[in-house]
C-alpha atoms as a PDB file:
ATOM      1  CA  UNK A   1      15.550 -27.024  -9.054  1.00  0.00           C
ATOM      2  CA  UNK A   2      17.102 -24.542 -11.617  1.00  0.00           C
ATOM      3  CA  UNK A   3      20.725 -25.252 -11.558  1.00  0.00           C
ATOM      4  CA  UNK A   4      23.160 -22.819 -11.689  1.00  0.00           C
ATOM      5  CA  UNK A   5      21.625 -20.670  -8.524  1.00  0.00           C
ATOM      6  CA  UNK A   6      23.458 -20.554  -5.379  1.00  0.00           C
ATOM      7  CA  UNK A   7      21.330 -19.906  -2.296  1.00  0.00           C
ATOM      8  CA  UNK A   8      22.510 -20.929   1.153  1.00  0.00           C
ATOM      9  CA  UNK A   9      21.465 -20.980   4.806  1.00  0.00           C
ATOM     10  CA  UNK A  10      18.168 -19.937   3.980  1.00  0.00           C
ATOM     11  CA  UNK A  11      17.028 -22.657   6.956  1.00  0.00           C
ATOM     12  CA  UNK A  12      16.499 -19.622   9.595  1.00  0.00           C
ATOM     13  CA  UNK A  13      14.083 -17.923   7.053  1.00  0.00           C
ATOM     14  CA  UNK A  14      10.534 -17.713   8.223  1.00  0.00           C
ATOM     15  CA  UNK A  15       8.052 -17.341   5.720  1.00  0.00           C
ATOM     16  CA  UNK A  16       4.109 -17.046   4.965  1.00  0.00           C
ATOM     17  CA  UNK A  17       2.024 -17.776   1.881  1.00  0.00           C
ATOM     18  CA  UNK A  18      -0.866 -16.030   1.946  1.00  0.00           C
ATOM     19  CA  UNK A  19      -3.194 -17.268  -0.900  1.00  0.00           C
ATOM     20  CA  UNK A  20      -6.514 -18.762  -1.402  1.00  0.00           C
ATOM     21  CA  UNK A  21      -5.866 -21.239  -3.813  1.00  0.00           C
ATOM     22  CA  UNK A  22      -3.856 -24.196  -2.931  1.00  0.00           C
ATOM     23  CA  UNK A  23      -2.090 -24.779  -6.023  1.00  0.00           C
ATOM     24  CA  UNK A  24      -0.547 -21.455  -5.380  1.00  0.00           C
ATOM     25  CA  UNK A  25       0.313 -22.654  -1.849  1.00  0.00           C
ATOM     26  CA  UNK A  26       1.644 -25.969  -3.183  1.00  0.00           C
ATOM     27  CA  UNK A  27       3.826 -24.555  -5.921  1.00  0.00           C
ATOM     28  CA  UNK A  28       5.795 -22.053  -3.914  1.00  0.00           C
ATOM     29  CA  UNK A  29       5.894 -23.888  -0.881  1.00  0.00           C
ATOM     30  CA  UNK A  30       7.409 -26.765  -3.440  1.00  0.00           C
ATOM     31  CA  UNK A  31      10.059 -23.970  -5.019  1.00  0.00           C
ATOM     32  CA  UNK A  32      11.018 -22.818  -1.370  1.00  0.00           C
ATOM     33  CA  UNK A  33      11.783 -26.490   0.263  1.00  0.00           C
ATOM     34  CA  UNK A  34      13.977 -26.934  -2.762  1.00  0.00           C
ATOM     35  CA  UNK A  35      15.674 -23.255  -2.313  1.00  0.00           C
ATOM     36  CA  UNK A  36      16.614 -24.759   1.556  1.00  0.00           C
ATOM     37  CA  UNK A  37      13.447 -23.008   3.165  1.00  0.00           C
ATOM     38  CA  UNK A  38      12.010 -24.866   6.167  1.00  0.00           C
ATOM     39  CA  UNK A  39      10.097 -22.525   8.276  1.00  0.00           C
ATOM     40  CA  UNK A  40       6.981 -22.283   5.913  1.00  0.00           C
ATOM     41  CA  UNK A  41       3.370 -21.130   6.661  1.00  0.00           C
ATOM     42  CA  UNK A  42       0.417 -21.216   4.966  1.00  0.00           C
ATOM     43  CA  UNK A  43      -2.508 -19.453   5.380  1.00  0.00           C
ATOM     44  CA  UNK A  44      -6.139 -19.097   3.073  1.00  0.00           C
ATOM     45  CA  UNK A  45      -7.491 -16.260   4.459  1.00  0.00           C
ATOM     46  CA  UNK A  46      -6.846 -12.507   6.118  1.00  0.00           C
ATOM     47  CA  UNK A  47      -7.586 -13.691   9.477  1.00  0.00           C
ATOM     48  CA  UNK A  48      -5.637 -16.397  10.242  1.00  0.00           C
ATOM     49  CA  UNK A  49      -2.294 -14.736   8.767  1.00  0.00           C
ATOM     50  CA  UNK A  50      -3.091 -11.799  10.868  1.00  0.00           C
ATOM     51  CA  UNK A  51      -3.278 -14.314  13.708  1.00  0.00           C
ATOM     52  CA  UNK A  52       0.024 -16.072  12.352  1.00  0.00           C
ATOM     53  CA  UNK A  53       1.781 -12.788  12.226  1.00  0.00           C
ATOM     54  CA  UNK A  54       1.006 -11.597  15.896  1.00  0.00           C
ATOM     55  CA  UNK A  55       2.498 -14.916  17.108  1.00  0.00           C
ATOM     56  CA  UNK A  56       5.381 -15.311  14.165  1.00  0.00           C
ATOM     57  CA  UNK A  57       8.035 -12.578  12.715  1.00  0.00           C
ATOM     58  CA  UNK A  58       8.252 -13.575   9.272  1.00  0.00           C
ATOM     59  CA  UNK A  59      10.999 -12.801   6.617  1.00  0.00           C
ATOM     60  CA  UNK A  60       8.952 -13.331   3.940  1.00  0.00           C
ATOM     61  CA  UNK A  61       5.412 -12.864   3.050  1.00  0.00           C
ATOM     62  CA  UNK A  62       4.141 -13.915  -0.261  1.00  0.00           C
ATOM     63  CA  UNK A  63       0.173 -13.214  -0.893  1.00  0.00           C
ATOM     64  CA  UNK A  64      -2.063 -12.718  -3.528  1.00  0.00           C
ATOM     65  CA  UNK A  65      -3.554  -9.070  -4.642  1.00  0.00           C
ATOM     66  CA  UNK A  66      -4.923  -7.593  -7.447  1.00  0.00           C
ATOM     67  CA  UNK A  67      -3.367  -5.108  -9.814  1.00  0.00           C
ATOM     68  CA  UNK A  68      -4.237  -1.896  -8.310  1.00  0.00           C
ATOM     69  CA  UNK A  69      -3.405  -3.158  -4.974  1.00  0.00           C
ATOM     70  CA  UNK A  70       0.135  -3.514  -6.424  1.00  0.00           C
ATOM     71  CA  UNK A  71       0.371  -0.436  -7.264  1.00  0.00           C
ATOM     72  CA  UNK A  72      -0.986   1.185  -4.038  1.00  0.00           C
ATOM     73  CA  UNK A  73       1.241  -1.006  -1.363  1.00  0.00           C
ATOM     74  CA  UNK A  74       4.496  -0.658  -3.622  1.00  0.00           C
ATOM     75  CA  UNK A  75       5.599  -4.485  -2.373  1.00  0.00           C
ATOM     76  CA  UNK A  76       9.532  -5.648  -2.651  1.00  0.00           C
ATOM     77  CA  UNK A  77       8.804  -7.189  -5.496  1.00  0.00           C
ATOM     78  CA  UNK A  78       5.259  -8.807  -7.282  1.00  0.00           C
ATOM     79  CA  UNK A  79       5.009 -11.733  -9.592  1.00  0.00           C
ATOM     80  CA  UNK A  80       2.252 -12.453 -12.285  1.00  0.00           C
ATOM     81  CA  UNK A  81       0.716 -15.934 -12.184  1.00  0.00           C
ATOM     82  CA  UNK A  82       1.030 -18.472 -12.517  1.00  0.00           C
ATOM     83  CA  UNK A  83       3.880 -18.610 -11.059  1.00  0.00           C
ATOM     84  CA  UNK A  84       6.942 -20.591 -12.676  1.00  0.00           C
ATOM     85  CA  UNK A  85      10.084 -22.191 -10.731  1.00  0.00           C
ATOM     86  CA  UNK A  86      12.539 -20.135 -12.550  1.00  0.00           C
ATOM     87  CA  UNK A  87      10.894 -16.839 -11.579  1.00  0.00           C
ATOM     88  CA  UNK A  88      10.336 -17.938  -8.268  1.00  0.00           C
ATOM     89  CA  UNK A  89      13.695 -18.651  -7.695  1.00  0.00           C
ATOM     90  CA  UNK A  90      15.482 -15.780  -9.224  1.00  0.00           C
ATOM     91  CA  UNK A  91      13.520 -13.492  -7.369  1.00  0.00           C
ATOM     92  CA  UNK A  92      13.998 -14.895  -3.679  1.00  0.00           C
ATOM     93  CA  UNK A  93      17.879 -14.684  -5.054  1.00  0.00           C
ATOM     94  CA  UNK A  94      17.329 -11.174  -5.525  1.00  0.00           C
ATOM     95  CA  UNK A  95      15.510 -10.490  -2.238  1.00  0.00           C
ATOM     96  CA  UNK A  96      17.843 -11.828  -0.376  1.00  0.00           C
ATOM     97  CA  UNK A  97      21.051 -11.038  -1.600  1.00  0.00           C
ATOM     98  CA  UNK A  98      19.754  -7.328  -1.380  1.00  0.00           C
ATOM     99  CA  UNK A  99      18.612  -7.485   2.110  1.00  0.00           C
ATOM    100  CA  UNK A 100      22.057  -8.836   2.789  1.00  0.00           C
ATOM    101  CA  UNK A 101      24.103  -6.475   1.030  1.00  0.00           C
ATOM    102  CA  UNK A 102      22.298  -3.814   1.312  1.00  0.00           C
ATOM    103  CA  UNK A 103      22.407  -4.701   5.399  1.00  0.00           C
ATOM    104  CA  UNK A 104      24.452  -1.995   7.465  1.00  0.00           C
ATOM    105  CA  UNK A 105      22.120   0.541   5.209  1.00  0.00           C
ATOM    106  CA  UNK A 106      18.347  -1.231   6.421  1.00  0.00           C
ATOM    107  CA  UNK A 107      19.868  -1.177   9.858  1.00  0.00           C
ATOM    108  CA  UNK A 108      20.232   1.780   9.737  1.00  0.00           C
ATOM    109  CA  UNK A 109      16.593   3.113   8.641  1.00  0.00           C
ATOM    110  CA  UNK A 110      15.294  -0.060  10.841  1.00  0.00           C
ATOM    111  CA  UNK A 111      16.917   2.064  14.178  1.00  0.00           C
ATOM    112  CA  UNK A 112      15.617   5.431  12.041  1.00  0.00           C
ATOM    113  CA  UNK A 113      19.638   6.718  11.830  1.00  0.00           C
ATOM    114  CA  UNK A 114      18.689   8.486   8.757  1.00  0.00           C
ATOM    115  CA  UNK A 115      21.670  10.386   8.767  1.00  0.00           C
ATOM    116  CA  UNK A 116      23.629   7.508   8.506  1.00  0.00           C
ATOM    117  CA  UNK A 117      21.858   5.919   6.307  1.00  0.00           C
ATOM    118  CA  UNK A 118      22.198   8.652   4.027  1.00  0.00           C
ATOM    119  CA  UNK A 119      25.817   8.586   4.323  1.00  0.00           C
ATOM    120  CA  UNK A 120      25.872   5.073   3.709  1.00  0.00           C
ATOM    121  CA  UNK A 121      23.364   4.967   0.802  1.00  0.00           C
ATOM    122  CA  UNK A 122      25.826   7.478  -1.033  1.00  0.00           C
ATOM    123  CA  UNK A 123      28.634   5.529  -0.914  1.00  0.00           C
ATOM    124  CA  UNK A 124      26.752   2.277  -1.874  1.00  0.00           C
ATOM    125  CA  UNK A 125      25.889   4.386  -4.892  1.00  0.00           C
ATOM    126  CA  UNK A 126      29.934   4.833  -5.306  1.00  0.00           C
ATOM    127  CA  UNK A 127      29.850   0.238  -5.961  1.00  0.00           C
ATOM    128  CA  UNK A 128      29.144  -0.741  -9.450  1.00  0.00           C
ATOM    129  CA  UNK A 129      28.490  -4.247  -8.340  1.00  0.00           C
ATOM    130  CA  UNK A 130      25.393  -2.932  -6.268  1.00  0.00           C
ATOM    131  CA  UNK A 131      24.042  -1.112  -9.738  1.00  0.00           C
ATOM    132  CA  UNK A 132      21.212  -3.653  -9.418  1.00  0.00           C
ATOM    133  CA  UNK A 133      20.414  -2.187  -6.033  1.00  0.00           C
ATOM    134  CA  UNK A 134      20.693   1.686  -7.402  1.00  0.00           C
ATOM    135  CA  UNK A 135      16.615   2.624  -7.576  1.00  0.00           C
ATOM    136  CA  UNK A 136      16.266   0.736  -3.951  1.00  0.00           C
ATOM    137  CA  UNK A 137      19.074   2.858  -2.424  1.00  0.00           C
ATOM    138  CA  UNK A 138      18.138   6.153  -4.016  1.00  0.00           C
ATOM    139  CA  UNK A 139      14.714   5.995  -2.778  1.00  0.00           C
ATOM    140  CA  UNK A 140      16.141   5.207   1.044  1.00  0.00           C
ATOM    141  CA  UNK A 141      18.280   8.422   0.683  1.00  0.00           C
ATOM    142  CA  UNK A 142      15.028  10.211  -0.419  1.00  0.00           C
ATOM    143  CA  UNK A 143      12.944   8.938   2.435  1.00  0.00           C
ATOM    144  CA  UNK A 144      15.630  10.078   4.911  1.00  0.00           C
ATOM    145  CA  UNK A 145      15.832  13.167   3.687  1.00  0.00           C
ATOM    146  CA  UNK A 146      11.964  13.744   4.476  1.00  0.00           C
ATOM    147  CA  UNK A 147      11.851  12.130   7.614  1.00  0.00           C
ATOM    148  CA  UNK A 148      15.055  14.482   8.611  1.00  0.00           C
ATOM    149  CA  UNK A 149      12.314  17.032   7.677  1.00  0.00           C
ATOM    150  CA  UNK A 150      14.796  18.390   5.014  1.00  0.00           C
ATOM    151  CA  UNK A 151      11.969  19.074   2.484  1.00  0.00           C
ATOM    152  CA  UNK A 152      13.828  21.608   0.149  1.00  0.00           C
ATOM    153  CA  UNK A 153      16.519  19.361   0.062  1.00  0.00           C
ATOM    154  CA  UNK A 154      14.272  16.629  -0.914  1.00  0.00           C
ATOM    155  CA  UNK A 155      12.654  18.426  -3.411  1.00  0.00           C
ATOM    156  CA  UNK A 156      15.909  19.406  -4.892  1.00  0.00           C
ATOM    157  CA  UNK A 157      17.240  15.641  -5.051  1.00  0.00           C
ATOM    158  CA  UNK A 158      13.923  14.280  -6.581  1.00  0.00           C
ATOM    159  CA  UNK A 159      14.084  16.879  -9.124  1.00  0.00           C
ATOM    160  CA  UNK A 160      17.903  15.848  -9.736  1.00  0.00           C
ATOM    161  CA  UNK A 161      16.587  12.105 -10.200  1.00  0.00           C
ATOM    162  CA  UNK A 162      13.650  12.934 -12.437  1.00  0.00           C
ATOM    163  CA  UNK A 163      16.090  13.989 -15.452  1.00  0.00           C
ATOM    164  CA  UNK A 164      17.409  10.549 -15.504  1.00  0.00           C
ATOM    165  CA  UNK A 165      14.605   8.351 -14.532  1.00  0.00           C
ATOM    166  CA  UNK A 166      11.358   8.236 -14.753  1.00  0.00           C
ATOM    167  CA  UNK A 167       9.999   6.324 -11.988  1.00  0.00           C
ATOM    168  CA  UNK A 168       6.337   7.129 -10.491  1.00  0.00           C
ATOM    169  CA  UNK A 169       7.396   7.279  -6.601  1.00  0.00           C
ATOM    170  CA  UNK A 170       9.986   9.882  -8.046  1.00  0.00           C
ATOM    171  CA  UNK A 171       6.759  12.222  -9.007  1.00  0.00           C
ATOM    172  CA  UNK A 172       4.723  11.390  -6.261  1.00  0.00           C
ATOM    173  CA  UNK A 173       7.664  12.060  -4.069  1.00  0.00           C
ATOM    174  CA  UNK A 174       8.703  15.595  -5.677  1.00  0.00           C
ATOM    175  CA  UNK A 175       5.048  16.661  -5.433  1.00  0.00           C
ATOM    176  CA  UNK A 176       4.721  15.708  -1.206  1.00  0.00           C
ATOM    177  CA  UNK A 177       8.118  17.782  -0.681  1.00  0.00           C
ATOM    178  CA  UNK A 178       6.365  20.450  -2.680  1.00  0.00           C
ATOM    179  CA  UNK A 179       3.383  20.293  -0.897  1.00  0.00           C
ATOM    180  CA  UNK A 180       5.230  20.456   2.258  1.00  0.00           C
ATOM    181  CA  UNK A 181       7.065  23.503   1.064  1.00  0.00           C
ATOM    182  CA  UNK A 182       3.492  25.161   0.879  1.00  0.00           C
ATOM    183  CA  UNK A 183       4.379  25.223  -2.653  1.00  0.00           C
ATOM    184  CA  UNK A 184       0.819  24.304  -3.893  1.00  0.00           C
ATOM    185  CA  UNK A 185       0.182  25.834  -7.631  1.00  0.00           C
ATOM    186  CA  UNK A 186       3.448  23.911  -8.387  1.00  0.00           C
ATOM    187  CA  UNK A 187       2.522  20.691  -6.543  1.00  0.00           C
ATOM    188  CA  UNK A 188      -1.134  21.630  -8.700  1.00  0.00           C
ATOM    189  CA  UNK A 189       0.104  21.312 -11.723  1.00  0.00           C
ATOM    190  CA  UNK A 190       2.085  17.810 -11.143  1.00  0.00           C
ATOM    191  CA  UNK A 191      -0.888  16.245  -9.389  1.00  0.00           C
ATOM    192  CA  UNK A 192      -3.438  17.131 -12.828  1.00  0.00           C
ATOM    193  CA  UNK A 193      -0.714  14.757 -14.903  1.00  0.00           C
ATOM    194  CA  UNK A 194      -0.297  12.335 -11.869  1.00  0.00           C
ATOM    195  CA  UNK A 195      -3.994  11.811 -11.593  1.00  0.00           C
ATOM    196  CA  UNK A 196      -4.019  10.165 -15.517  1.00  0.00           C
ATOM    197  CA  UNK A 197      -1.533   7.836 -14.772  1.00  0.00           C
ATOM    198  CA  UNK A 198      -2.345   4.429 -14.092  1.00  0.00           C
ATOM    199  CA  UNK A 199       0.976   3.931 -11.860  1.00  0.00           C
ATOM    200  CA  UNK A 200       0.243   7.244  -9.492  1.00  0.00           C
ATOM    201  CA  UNK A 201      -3.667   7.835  -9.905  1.00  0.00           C
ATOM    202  CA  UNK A 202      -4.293   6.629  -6.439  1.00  0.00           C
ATOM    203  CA  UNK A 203      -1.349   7.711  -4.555  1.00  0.00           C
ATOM    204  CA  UNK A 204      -1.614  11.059  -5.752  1.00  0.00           C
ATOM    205  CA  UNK A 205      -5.045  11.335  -4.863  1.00  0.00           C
ATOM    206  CA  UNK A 206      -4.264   9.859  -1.409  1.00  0.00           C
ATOM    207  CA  UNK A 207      -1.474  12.968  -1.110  1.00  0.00           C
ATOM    208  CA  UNK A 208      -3.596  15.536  -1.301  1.00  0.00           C
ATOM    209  CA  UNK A 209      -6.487  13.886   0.469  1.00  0.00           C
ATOM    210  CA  UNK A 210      -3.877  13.401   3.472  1.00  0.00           C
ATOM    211  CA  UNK A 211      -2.961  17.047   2.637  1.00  0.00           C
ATOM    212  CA  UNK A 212      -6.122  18.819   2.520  1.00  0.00           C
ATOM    213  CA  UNK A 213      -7.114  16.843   6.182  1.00  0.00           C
ATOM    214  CA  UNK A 214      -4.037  18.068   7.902  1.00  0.00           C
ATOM    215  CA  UNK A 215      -4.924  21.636   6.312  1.00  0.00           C
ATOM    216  CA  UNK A 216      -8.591  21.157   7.724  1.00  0.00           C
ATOM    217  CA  UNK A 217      -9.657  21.778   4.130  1.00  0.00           C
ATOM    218  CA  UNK A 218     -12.060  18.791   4.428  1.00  0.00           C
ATOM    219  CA  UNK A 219     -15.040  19.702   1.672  1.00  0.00           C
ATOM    220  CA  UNK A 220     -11.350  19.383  -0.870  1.00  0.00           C
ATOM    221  CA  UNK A 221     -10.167  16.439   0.982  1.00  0.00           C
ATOM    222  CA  UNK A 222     -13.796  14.761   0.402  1.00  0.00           C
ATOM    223  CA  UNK A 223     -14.082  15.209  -3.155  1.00  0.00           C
ATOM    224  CA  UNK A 224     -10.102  14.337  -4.210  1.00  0.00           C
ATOM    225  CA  UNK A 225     -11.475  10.880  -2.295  1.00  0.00           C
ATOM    226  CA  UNK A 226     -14.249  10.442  -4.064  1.00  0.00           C
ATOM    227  CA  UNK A 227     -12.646   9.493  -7.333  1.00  0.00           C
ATOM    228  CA  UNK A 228     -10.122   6.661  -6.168  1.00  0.00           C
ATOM    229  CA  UNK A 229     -12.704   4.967  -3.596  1.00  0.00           C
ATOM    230  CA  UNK A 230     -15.139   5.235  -6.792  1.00  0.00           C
ATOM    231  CA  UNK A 231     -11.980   3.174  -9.246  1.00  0.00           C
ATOM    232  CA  UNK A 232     -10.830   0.909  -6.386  1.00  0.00           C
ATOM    233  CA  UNK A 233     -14.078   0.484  -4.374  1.00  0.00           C
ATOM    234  CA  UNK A 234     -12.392  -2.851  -1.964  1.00  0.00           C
ATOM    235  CA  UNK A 235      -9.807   0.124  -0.403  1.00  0.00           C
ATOM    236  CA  UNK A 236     -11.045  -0.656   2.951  1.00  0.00           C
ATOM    237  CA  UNK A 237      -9.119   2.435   4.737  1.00  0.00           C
ATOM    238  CA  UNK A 238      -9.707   4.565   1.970  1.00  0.00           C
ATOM    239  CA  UNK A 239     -13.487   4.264   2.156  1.00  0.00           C
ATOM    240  CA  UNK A 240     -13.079   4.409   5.993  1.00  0.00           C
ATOM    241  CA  UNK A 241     -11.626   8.007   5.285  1.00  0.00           C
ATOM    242  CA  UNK A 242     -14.707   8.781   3.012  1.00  0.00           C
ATOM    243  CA  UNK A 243     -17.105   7.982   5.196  1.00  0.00           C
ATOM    244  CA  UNK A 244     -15.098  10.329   8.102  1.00  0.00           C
ATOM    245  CA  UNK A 245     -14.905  13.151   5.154  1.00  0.00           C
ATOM    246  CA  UNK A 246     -18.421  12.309   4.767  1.00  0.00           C
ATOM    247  CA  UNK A 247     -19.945  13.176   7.992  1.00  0.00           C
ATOM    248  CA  UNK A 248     -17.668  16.248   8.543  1.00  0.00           C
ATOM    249  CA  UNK A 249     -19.439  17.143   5.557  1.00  0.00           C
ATOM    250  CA  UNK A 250     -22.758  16.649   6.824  1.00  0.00           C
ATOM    251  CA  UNK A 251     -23.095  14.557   3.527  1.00  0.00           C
ATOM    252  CA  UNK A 252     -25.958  11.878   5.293  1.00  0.00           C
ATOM    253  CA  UNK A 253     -25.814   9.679   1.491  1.00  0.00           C
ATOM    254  CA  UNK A 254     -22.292   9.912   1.065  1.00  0.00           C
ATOM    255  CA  UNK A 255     -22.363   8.188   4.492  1.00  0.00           C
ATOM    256  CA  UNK A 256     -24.547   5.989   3.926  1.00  0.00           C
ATOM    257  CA  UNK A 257     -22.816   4.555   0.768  1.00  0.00           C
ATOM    258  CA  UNK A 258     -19.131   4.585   2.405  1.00  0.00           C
ATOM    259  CA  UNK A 259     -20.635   2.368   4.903  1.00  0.00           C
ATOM    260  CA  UNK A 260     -22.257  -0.221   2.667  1.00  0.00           C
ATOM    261  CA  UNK A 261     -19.284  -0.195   0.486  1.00  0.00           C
ATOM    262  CA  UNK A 262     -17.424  -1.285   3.815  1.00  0.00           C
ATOM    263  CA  UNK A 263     -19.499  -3.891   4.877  1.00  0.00           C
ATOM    264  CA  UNK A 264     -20.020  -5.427   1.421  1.00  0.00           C
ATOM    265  CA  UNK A 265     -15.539  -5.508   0.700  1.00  0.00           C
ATOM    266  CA  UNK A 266     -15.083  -6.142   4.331  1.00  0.00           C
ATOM    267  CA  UNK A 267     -17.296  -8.979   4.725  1.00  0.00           C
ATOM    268  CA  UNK A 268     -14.587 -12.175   5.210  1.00  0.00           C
ATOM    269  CA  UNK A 269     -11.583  -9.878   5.759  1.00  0.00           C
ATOM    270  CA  UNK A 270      -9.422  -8.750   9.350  1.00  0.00           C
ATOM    271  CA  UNK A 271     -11.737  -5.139   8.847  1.00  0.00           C
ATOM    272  CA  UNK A 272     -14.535  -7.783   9.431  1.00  0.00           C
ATOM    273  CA  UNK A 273     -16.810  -6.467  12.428  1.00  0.00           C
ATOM    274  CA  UNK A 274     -20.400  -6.461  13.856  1.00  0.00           C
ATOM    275  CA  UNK A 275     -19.914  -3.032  14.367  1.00  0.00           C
ATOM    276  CA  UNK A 276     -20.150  -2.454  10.123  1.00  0.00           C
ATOM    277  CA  UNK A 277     -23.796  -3.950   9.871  1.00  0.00           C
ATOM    278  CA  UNK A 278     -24.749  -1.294  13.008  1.00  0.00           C
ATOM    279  CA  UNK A 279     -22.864   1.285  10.872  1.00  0.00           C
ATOM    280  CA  UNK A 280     -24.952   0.604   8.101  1.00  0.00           C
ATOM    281  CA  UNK A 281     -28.157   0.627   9.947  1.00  0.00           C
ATOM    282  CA  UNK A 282     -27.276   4.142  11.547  1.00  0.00           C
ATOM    283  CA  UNK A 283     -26.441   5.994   8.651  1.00  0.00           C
ATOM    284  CA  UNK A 284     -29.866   4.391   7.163  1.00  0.00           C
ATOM    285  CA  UNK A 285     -31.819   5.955   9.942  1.00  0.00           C
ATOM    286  CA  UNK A 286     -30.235   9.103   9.413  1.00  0.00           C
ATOM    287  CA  UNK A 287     -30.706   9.319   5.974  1.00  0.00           C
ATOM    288  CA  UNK A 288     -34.094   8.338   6.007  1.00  0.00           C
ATOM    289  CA  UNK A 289     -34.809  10.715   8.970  1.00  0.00           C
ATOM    290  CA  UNK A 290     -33.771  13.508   6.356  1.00  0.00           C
ATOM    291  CA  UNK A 291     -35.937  12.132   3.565  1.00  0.00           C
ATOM    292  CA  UNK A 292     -39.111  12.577   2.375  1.00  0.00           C
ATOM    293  CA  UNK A 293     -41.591   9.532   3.686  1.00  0.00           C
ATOM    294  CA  UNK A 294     -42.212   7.724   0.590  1.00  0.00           C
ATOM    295  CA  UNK A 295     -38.449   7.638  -0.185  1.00  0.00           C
ATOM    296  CA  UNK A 296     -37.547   6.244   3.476  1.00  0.00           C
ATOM    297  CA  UNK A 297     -39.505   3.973   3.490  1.00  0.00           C
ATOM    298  CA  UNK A 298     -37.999   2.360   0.429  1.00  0.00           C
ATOM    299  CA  UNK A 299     -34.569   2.857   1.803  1.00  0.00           C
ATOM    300  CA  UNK A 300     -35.215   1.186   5.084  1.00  0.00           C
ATOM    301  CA  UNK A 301     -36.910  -1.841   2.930  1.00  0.00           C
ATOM    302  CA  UNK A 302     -33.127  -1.965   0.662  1.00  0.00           C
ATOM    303  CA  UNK A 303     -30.848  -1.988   3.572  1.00  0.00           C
ATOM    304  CA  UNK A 304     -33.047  -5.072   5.661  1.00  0.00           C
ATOM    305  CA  UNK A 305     -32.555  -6.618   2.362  1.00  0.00           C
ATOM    306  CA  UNK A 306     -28.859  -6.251   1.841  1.00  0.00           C
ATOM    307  CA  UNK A 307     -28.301  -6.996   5.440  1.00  0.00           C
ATOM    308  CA  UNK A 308     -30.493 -10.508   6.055  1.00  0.00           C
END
């Protein structure tokens, strides 16, 4: 164990490992029994954590995902592998100690007091031995303010914020209060940079997709979702929302493709249905029923192939 690191009563922790390769299981699960943990699941695949999860309230959850899924579910914290005992251990430290200082101010968003945990976030920001805890705190204080529905004075703290750092939520952020502000050739002009970056490309285009649907603008919701179901093609929700923008499109191919891409990623996974091999099949008939003879035939022939 790495000496020097203090962590205590860490025995009423529950945690999952989520991984599919057991020396990734072995090695944490090695780290955390050293660190005090006790209450430690494992699980190799989507279903039986889901399964764990509906039984269990875990603490922790540690499981595997690729890079753009980092960037998409904006975790705690993410680790690179492999994974090495002095990283490991530092950043448990970190979790917890900020869960439990940062306490009175998660309770408070937990019971959705976002008044109060505004008021508390600002004078946490007042405690230069919480510095560490700063970008965490300012983004609570930011989310309150939104779900108080106080969008211009959102918009005015995340532009406040933006001189000094540079963090991607803070653009994505400053562009949904503008958005909800109606003020769209401003909330334009950010999105055209945001869409480059490799940090925001997908939750910008997930904005105004989400945007564009509540505005019943759905022919501009279907093509901003084109592009990030296109880069990250495993989204299972996002392709979902394709093949929905799809068929309010009357697009019979687009369908057709947004339901093979979810049957191929969700094969193995808790999206895993019968009902996706049907889907496939109907959107097959109904773009062949559209299509010249010669050309349905073949596609009827491709989708009894990719389905046997």
């Amino acid at each position: 164990m790495y000496k020097g690191v203090k962590i205590q009563n860490m025995n009423d922790y529950r945690v999952l490992i989520i991984d599919d390769q057991s020396l990734v299981h072995d090695s944490l699960k090695k780290n955390l029994t050293n660190l005090g943990f006790h209450k430690i699941h494992s699980a190799t695949n989507a279903h039986y954590a889901v399964r764990l999860c509906e039984t269990i309230t875990f603490d922790f959850i540690f499981l595997s995902f690729n890079v753009n899924s980092i960037v998409e579910l904006e975790p705690d914290d993410f680790w690179a592998k492999p994974l090495d005992t002095r990283t490991i251990i530092n950043r448990v430290e970190f979790l917890i100690n900020s869960r439990k200082r940062l306490n009175k101010l998660f309770g408070f968003v937990d019971k959705q007091q976002f008044a109060a945990a505004i008021y508390t976030a600002e004078r946490n920001l007042k405690m230069p031995e919480l510095e560490e805890y700063f970008p965490k705190i300012k983004r609570i204080i930011g989310t309150s303010l939104f779900k108080l529905h106080q969008f211009d004075e959102a918009k005015q703290y995340y532009r406040k914020l933006l001189i000094q750092h540079n963090y991607s939520w803070l653009h994505i952020e400053l562009c949904r209060s503008l958005l909800k502000l109606k003020k769209e050739q401003e909330a334009e002009v950010m999105l055209s940079d945001l869409f480059l970056r490799d940090d925001t490309r997908f939750a910008a285009y997930d904005l105004i997709t989400s945007y564009c649907i509540d505005n019943e603008r759905f022919t501009e919701a279907y093509n901003y979702i084109k592009r990030p179901t296109l880069l990250a093609p495993r989204n299972i929700n996002r392709n979902k929302k394709l093949w929905d923008l799809a068929r309010l499109n009357h697009d019979r191919l687009g369908q057709y493709k947004a339901t093979i891409s979810i049957y191929k990623y969700a094969k193995n996974s808790i999206h895993d249905s019968p009902h996706l091999k049907l889907n496939v099949i109907r959107s097959a008939i109904d773009l062949a029923s559209a299509s010249h003879k010669s050309e349905s035939g073949s596609l009827l022939k491709n989708v009894n192939l990719l389905l046997s």
